[in-house]
C-alpha atoms as a PDB file:
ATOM      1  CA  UNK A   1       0.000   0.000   0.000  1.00  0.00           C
ATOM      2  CA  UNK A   2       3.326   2.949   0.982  1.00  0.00           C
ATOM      3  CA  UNK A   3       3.999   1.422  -2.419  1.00  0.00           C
ATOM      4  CA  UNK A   4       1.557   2.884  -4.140  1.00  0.00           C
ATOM      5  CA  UNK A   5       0.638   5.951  -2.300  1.00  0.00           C
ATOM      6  CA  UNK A   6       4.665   6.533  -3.246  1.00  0.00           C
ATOM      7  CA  UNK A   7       4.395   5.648  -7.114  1.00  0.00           C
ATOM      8  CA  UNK A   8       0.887   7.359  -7.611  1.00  0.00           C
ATOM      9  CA  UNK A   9       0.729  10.367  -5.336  1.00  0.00           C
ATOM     10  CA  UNK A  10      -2.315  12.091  -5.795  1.00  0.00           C
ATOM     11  CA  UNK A  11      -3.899   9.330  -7.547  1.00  0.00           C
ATOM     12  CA  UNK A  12      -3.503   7.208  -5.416  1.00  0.00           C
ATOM     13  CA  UNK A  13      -7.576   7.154  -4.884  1.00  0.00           C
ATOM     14  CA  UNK A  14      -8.373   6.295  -7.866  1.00  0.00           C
ATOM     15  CA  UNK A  15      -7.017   3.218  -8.558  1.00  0.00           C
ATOM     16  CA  UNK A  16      -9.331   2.078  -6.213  1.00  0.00           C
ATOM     17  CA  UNK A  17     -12.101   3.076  -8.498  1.00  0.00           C
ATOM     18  CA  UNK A  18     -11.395   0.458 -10.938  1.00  0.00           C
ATOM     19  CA  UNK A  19     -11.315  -2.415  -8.643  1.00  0.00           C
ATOM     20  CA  UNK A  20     -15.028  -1.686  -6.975  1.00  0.00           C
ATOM     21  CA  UNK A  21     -17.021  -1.957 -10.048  1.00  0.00           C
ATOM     22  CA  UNK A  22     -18.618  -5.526  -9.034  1.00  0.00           C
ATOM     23  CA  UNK A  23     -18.799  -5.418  -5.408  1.00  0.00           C
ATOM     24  CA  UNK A  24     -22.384  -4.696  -3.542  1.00  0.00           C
ATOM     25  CA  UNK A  25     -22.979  -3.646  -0.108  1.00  0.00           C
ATOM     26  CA  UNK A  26     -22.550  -6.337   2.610  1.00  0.00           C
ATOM     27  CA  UNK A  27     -24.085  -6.596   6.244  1.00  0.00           C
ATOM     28  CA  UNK A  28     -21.548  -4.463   8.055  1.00  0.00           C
ATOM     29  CA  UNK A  29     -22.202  -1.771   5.243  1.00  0.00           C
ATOM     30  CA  UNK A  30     -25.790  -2.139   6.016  1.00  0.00           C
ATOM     31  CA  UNK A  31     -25.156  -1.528   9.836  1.00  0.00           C
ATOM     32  CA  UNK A  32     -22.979   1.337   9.448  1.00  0.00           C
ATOM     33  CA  UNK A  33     -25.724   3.246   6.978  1.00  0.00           C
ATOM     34  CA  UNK A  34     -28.476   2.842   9.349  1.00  0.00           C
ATOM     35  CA  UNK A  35     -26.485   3.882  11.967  1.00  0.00           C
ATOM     36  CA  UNK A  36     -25.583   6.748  10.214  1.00  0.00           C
ATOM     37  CA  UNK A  37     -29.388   7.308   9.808  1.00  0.00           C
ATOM     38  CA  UNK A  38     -29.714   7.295  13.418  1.00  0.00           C
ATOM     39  CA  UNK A  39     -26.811   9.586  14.102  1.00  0.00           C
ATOM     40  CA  UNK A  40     -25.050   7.552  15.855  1.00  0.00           C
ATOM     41  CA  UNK A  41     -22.194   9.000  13.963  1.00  0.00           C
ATOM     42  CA  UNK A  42     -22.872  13.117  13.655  1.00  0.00           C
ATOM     43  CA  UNK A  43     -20.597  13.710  10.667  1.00  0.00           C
ATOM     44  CA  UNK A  44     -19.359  10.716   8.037  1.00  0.00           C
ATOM     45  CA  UNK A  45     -16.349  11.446   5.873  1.00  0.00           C
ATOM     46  CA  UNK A  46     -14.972   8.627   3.183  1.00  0.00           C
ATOM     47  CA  UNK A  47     -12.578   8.694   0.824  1.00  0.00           C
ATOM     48  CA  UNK A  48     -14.187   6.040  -1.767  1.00  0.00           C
ATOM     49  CA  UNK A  49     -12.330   3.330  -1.832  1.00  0.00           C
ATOM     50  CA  UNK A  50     -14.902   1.781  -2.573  1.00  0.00           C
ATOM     51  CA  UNK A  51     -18.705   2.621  -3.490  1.00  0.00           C
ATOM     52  CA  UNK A  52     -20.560   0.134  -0.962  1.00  0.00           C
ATOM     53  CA  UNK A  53     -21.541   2.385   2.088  1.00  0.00           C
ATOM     54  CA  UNK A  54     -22.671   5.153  -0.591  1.00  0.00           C
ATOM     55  CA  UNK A  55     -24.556   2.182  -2.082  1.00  0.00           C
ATOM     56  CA  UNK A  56     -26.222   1.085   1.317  1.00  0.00           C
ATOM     57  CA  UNK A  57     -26.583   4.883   1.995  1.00  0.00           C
ATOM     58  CA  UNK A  58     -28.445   5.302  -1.249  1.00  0.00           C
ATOM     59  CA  UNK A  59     -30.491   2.410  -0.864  1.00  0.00           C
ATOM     60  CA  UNK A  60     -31.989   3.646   2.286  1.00  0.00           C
ATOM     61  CA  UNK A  61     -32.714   7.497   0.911  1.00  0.00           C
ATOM     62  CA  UNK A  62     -29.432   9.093   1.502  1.00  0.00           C
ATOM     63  CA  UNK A  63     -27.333  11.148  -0.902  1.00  0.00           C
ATOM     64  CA  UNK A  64     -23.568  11.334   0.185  1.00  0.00           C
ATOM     65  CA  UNK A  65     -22.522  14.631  -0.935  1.00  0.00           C
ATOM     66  CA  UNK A  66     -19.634  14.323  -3.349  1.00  0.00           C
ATOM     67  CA  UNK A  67     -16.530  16.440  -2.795  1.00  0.00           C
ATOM     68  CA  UNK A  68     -14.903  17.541  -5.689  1.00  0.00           C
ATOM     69  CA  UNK A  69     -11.829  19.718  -4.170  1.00  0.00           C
ATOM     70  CA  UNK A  70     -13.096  22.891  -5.476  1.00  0.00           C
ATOM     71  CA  UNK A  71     -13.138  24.727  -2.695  1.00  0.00           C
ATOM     72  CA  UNK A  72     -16.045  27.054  -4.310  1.00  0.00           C
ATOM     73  CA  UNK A  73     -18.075  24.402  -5.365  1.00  0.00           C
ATOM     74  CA  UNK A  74     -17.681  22.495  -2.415  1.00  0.00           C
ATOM     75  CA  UNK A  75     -18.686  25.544   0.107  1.00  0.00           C
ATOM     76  CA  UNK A  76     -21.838  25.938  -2.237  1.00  0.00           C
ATOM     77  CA  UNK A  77     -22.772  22.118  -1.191  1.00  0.00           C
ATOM     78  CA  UNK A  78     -21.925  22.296   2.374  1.00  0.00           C
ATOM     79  CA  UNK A  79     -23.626  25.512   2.658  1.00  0.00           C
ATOM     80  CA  UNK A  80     -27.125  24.267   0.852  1.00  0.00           C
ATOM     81  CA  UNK A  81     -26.609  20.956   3.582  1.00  0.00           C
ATOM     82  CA  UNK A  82     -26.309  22.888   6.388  1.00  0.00           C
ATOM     83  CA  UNK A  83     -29.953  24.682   5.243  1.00  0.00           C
ATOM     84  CA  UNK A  84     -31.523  20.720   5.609  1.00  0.00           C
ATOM     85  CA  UNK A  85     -33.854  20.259   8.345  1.00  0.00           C
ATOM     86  CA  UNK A  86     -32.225  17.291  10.296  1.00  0.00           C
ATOM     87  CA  UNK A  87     -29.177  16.423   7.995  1.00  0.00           C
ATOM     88  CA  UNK A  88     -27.157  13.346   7.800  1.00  0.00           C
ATOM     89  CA  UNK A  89     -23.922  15.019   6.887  1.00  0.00           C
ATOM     90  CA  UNK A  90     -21.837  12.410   4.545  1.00  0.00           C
ATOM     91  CA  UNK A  91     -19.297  13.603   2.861  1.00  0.00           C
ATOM     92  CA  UNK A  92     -17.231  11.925   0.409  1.00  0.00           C
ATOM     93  CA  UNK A  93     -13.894  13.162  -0.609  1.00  0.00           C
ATOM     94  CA  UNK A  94     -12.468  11.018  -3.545  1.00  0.00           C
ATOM     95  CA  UNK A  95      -9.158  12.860  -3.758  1.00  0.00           C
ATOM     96  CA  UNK A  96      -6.552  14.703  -1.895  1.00  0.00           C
ATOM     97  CA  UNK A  97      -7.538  17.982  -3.003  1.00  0.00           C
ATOM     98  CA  UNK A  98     -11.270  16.901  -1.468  1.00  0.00           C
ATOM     99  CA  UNK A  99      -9.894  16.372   1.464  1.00  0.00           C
ATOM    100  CA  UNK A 100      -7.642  19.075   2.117  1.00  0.00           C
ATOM    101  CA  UNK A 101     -10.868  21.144   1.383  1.00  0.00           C
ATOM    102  CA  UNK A 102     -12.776  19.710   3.970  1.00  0.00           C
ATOM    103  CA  UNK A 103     -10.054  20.869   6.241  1.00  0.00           C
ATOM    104  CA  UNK A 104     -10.551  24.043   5.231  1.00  0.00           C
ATOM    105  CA  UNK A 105     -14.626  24.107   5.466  1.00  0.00           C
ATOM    106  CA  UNK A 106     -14.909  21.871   8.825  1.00  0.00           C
ATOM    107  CA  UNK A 107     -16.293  25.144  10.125  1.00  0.00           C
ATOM    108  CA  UNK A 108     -19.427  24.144   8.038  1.00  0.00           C
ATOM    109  CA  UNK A 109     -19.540  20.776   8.902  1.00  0.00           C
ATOM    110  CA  UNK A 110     -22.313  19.765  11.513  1.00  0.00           C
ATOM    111  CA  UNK A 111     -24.097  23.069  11.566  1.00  0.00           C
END
């Protein structure tokens, strides 16, 4: 795994991407989204490995919002989630630059 964070850097991420195409939720996926539902866990932040607690999160009505490391656009999301009576806040940050924006926008987080 140093391996390849070495080699690819920033891209790191997404090689991940092309390995997840086949694989479906599983039970412990299933646990975590409902307890996210429950807010059991106030603020969920993922960096995609793979797609199966979006999945589960999708299945049961929730939208992950998807970071895209613009900090601009990003704000504009966070912003319009913090607006949603009783949000489940799940971010996902597919990249670096994602999450290095969340960093800078944690102030928005949770409100």
């Amino acid at each position: 795994m140093e391996t390849l964070i070495r080699r690819l850097g920033c891209h790191f991420l997404d090689v991940f991407k092309l390995i997840d195409s086949d694989m479906s939720p599983n039970s412990h996926h299933h646990w975590f989204a409902d307890n996210i539902i429950l807010k059991k866990f106030p603020v969920v932040i993922t960096t995609c490995i793979d797609v199966c607690l979006e999945t589960a999160l999708s299945q049961k009505g929730v939208t992950p919002i998807y970071l895209s490391g613009d900090i601009s656009k990003d704000k504009e999301l966070m912003e319009i989630q913090s607006h949603v009576v009783e949000p489940v806040h799940v971010f996902v940050a597919a990249s670096f630059a994602a999450i290095k924006v969340i960093t800078q926008l944690n102030n928005l987080i949770g409100k």
